[in-house]
Protein backbone atom coordinates (compact mmCIF):
# COMPACT_ATOMS: atom_id res chain seq x y z
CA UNK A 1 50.23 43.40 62.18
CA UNK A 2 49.16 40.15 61.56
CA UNK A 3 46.03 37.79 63.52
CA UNK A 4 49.10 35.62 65.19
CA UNK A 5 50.52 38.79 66.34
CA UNK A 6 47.74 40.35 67.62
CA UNK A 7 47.02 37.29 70.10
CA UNK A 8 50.52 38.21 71.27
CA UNK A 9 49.78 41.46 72.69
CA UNK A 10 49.18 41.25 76.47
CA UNK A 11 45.12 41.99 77.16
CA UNK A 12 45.15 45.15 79.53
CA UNK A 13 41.71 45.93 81.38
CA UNK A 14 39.91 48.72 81.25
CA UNK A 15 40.84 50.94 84.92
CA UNK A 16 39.81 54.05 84.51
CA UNK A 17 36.91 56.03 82.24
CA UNK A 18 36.97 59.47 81.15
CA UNK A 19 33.24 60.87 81.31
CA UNK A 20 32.55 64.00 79.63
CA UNK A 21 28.24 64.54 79.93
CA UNK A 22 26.63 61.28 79.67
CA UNK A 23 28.97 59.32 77.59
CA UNK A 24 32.46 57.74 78.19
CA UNK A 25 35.27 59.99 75.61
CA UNK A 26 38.40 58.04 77.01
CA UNK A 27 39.68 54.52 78.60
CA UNK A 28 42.61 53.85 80.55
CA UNK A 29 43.70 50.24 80.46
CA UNK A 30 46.06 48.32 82.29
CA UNK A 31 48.03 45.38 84.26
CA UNK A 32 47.92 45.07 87.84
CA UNK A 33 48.95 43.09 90.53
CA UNK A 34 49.27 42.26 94.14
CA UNK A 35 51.24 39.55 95.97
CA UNK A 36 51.94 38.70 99.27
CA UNK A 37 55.35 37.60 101.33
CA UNK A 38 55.54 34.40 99.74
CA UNK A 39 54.62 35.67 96.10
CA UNK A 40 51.12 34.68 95.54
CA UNK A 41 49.19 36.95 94.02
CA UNK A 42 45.83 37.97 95.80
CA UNK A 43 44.57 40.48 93.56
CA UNK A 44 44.91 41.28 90.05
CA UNK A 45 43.71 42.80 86.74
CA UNK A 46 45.10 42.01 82.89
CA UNK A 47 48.06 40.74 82.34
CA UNK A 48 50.96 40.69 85.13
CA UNK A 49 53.70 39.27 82.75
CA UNK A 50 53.13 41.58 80.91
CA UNK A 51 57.21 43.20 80.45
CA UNK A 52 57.49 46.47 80.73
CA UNK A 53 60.65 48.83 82.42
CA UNK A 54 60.46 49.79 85.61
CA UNK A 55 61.75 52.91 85.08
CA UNK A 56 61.98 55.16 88.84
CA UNK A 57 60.42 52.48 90.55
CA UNK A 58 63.67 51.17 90.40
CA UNK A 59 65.46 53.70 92.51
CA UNK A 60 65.25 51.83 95.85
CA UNK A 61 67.19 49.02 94.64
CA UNK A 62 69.36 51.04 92.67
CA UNK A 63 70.33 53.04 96.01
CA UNK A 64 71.10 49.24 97.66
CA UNK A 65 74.52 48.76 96.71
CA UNK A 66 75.20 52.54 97.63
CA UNK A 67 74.27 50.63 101.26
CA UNK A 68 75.36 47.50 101.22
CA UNK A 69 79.20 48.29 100.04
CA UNK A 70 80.10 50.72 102.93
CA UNK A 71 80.42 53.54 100.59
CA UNK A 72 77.03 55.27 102.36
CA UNK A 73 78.59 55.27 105.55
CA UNK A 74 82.33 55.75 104.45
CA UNK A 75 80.83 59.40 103.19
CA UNK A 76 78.08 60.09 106.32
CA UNK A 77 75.17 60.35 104.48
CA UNK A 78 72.31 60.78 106.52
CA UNK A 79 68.64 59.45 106.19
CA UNK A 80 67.22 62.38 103.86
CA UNK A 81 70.21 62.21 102.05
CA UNK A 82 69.34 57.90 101.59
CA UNK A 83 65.92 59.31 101.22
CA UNK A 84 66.85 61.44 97.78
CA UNK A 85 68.99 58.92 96.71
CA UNK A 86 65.12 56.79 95.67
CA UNK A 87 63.25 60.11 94.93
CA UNK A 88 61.93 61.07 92.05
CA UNK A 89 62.14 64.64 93.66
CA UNK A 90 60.49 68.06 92.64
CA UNK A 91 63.55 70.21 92.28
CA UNK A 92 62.52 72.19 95.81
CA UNK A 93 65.23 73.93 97.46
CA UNK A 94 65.35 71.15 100.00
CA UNK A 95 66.24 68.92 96.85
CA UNK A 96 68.82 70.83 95.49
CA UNK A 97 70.31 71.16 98.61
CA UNK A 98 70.44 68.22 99.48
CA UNK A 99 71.72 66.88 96.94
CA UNK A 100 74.47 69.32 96.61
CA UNK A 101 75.64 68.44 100.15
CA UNK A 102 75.85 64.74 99.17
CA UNK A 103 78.33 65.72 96.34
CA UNK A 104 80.03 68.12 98.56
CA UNK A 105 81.03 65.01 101.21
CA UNK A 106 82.18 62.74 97.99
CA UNK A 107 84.65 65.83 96.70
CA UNK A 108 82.51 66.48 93.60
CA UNK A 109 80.16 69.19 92.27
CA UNK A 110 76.95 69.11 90.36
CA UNK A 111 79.27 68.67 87.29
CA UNK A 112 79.82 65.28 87.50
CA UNK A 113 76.29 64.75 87.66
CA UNK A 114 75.45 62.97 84.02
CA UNK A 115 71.23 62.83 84.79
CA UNK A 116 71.22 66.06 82.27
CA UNK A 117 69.29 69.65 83.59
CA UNK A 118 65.38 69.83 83.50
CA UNK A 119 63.13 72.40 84.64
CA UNK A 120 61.76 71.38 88.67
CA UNK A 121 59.04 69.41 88.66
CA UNK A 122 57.55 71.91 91.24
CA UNK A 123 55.79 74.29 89.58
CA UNK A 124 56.50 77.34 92.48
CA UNK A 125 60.62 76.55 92.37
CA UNK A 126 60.15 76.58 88.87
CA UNK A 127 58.86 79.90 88.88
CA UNK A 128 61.35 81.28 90.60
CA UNK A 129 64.03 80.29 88.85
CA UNK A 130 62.26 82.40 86.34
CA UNK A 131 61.84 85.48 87.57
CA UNK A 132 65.86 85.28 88.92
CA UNK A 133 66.69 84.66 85.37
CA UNK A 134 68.96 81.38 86.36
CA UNK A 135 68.23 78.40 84.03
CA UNK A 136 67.56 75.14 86.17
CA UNK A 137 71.00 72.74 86.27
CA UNK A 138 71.38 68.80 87.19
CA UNK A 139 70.62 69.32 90.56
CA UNK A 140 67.49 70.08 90.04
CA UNK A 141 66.76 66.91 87.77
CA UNK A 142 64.39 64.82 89.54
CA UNK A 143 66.89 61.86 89.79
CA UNK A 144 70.32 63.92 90.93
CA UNK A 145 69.52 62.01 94.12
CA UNK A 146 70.25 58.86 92.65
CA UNK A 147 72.78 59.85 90.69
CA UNK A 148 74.79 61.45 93.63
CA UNK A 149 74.63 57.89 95.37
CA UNK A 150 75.89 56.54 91.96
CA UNK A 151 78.60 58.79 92.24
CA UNK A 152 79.39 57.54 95.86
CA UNK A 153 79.39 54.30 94.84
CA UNK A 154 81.83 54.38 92.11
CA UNK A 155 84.35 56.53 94.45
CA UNK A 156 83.71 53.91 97.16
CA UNK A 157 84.68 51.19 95.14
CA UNK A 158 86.90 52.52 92.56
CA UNK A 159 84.68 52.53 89.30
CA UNK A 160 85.38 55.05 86.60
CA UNK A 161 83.58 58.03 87.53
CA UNK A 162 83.25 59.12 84.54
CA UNK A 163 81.36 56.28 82.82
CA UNK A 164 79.32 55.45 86.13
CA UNK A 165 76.19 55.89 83.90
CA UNK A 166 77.48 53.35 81.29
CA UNK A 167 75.76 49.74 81.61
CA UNK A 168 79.39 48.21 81.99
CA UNK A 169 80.58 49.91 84.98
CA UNK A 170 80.49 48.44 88.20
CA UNK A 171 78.62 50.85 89.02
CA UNK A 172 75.70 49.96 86.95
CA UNK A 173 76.51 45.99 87.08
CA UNK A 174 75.98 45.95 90.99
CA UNK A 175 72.66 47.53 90.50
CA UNK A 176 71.38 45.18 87.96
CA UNK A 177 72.40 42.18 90.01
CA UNK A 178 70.10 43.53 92.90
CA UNK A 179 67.26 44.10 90.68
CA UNK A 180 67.83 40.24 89.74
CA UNK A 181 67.81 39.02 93.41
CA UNK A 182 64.77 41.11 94.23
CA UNK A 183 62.97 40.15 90.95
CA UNK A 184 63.94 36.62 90.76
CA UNK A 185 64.80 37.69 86.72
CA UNK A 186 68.30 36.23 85.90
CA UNK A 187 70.40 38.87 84.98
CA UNK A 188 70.69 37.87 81.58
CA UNK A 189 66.60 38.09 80.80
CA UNK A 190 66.39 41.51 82.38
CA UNK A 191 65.93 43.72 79.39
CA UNK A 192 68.30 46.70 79.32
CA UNK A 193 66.95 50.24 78.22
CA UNK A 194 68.01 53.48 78.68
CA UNK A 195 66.19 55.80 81.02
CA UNK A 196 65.62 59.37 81.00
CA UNK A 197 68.58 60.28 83.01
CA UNK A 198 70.91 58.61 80.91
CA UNK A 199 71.35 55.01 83.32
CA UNK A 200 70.32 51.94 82.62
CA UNK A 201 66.51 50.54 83.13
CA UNK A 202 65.24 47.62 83.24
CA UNK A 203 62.25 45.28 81.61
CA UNK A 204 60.65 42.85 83.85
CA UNK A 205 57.24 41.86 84.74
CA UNK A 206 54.02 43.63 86.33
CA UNK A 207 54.72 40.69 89.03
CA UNK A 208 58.47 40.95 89.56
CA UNK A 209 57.92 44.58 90.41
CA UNK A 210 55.25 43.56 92.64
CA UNK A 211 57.50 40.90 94.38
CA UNK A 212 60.34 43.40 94.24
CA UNK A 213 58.45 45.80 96.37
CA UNK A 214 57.31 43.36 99.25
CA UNK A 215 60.68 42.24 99.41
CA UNK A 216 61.97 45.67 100.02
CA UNK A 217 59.57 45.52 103.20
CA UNK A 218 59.26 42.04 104.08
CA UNK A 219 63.04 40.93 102.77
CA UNK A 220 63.27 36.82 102.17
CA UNK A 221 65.48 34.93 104.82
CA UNK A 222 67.88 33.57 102.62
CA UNK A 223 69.00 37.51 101.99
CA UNK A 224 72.24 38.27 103.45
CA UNK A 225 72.26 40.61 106.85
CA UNK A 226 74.02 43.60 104.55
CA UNK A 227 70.92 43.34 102.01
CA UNK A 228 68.44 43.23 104.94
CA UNK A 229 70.30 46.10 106.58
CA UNK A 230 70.25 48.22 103.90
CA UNK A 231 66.28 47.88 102.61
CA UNK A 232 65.50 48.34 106.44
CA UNK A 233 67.03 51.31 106.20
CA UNK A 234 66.10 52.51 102.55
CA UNK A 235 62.42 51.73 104.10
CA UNK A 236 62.85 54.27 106.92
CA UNK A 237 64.42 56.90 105.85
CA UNK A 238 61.62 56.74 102.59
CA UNK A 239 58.80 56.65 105.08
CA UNK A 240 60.66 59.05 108.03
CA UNK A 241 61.39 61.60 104.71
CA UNK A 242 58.71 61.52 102.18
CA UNK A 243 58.70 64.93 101.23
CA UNK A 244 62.40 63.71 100.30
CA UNK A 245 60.78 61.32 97.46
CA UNK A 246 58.29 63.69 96.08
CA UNK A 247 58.04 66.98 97.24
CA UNK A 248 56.20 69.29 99.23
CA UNK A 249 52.51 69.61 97.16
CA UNK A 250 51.12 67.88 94.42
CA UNK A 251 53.32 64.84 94.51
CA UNK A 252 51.44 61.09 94.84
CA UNK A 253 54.14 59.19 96.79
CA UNK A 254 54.63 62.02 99.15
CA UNK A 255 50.71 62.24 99.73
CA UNK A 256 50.50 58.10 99.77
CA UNK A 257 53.09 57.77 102.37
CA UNK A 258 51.98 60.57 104.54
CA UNK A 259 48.43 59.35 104.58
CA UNK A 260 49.25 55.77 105.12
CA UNK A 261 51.37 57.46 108.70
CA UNK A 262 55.07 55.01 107.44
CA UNK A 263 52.91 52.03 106.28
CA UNK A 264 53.54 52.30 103.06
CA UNK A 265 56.55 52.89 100.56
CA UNK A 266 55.45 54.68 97.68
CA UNK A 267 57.08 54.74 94.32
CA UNK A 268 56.41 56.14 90.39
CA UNK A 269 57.96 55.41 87.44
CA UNK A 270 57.49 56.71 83.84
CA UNK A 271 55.13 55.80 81.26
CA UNK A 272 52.07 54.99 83.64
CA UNK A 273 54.29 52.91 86.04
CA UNK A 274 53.64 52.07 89.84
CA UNK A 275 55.01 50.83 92.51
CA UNK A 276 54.23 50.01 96.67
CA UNK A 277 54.84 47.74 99.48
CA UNK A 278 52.44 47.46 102.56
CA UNK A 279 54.67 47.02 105.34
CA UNK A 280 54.35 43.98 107.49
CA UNK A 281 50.94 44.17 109.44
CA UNK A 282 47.55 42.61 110.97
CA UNK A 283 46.33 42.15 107.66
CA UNK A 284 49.01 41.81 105.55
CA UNK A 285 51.17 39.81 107.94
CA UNK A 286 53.96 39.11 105.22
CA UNK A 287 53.75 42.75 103.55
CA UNK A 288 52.36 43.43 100.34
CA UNK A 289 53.50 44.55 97.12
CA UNK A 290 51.47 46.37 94.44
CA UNK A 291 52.52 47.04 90.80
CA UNK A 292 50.69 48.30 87.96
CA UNK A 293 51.03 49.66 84.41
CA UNK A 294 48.91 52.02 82.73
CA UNK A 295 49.14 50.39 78.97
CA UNK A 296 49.25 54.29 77.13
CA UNK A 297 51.64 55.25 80.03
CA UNK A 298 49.43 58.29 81.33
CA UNK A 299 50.72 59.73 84.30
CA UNK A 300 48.52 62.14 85.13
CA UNK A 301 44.89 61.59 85.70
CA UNK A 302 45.00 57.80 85.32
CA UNK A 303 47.95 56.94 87.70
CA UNK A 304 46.68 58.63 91.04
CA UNK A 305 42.90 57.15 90.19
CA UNK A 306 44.27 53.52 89.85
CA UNK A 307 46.56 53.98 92.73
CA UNK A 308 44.16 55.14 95.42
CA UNK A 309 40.81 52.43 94.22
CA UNK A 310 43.38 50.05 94.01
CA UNK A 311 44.93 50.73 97.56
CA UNK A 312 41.63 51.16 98.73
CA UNK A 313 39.84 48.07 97.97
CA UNK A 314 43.34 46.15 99.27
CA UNK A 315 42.22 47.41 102.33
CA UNK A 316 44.84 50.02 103.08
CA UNK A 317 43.76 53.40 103.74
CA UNK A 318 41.33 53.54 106.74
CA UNK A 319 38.85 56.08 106.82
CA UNK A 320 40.96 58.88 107.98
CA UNK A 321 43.57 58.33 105.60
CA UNK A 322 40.87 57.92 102.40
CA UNK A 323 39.76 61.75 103.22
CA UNK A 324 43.18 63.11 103.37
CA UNK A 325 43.86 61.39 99.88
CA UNK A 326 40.60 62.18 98.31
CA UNK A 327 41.15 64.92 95.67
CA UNK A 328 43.26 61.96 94.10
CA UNK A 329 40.63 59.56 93.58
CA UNK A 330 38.76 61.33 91.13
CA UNK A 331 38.89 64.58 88.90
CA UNK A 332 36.92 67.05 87.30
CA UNK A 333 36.74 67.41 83.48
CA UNK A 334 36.78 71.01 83.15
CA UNK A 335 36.34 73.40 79.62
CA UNK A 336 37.88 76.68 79.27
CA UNK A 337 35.74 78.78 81.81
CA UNK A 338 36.70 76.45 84.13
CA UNK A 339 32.85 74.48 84.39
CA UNK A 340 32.90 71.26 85.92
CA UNK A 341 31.68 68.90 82.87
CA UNK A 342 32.53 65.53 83.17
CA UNK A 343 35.11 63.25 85.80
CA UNK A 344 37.94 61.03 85.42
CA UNK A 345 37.20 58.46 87.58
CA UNK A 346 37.78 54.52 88.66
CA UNK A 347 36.15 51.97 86.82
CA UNK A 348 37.53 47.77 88.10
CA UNK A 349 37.15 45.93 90.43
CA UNK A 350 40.31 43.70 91.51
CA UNK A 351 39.78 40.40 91.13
């Protein structure tokens, strides 16, 4: 790499330190942002250009279309089942479920699902899958929400069921257009990858995702009444359902949404992404949206530190709240025998 490139690389801040006895073994850097209705920032740290893929934090706009064409009502589906359609879900049986009943109003079965099988994300369904000797299928894949609405979709409008997944189906070219109008990214500067589950993802900017978010909750006038429909309802039935989006333990956007009592949409993505909106409210009068990305893309003890010191010094968990969401802020280092000998903990201050 040479000096000129070097300077190109976007300068991520340090966010959180990994202490084992007195010294620091381990930084997590990072971009984040927050902006408000009108899409000035208020708060930030690094880089928020920096481009990066949203990854899951895209499901809520990917589930707009699924909304705004009809094909959502044409087939019934009810709030959980909008709810799963954004989730990044733990493979519960309420998931699987779920999800199953979504293809079973469309006429399909978990075949048509292309998202691929994974083990649940929860570790209890997981093993019990186990001990019944059944290996896990597509259902329990923690986007065959999404990719049942995808499904819906294409029937609804008479896509190719088959290639739904593939960037050129309608499918896939509606969603990309909404991630445009939220982002304010023309479609042709969006940066195409593909995700986990087989779909498209897309690159844009720390900020966009920021401004995607508070538009979600606070959605521009100039959006037509079908797009402001549809994120008023992806926004309730996210905050009404949150075990829906996460699961039932262990899962940040379930625990950020219950704490903040439907203030908040909560959302993760891969690779050290986040995503939030503050709905509209004394302090935050035009919403908020909050985006960040953990530059090594740890998900684990990084991501839930960031999320709640950054949440917290925005001013959005009250005192009550902070206590219910406190074994996230912080966590132990622990050795083999299971002694306490260092923390992973918070280290920024927004600016």
């Amino acid at each position: 790499m040479t000096e000129g490139e070097s300077k190109n690389i976007p300068r991520a801040e340090p966010l959180v330190e990994v202490w084992r006895g007195s010294i620091i073994e381990s930084r997590h850097r990072g971009h984040v942002v927050a902006l408000d209705g009108d899409g000035t920032i208020v708060a930030q740290l690094g880089s928020p250009h920096t481009v990066t893929y949203l990854r899951s934090s895209a499901k809520p706009f990917q589930a707009i279309p699924l909304l705004t064409s009809g094909a959502a009502d044409r087939f019934g589906f009810t709030e959980k089942e909008i709810a799963i359609a954004c989730a990044s879900h733990n493979g519960e049986t309420i998931h699987t479920e779920t999800v199953a009943g979504m293809l079973k109003k469309i006429g399909l079965d978990a075949s048509a699902l292309k998202c691929g099988a994974h083990e649940p994300y929860s570790a209890e369904a997981a093993k019990r899958l186990r001990e019944r000797g059944e290996a896990p299928t597509a259902l329990h894949n923690n986007c065959s929400g999404k990719h049942a609405g995808m499904l819906a979709l294409a029937l609804h409008i008479g896509a190719p069921i088959e290639t739904y997944d593939q960037a050129d189906n309608e499918v896939q070219l509606n969603i990309v257009r909404r991630v445009a109008q939220f982002s304010d990214v023309p479609v042709e500067d969006i940066a195409i990858g593909i995700d986990g589950c087989g779909v498209p993802t897309f690159g844009v900017s720390v900020r966009a995702m920021a401004l995607m978010y508070v538009r979600l909750v606070a959605v521009p006038a100039g959006f037509d009444d079908a797009t402001r429909d549809a994120c008023r309802r992806i926004v309730s039935a996210m905050t009404k359902y949150p075990e829906m989006i996460g699961g039932r333990a262990e899962r940040l956007d379930t625990i950020v949404m219950q704490s903040a009592q439907g203030g908040v949409v909560s959302k993760v993505g891969a690779e050290g992404v986040y995503t939030a909106a503050v709905l509209p409210c004394d302090e935050y009068k035009k919403g908020l949206g909050f985006a960040f990305k953990i530059e090594d893309g740890e998900d684990r003890r990084a991501r839930p530190v960031v999320v709640i010191e950054a949440l917290r010094q925005l001013g959005v968990f009250k005192s009550g709240a902070l206590e219910a969401i406190k074994p996230y802020a912080s966590f132990p280092v622990l050795n083999r025998r299971g002694d306490t000998v260092g923390e992973i903990a918070a280290s920024f201050q927004l600016k």
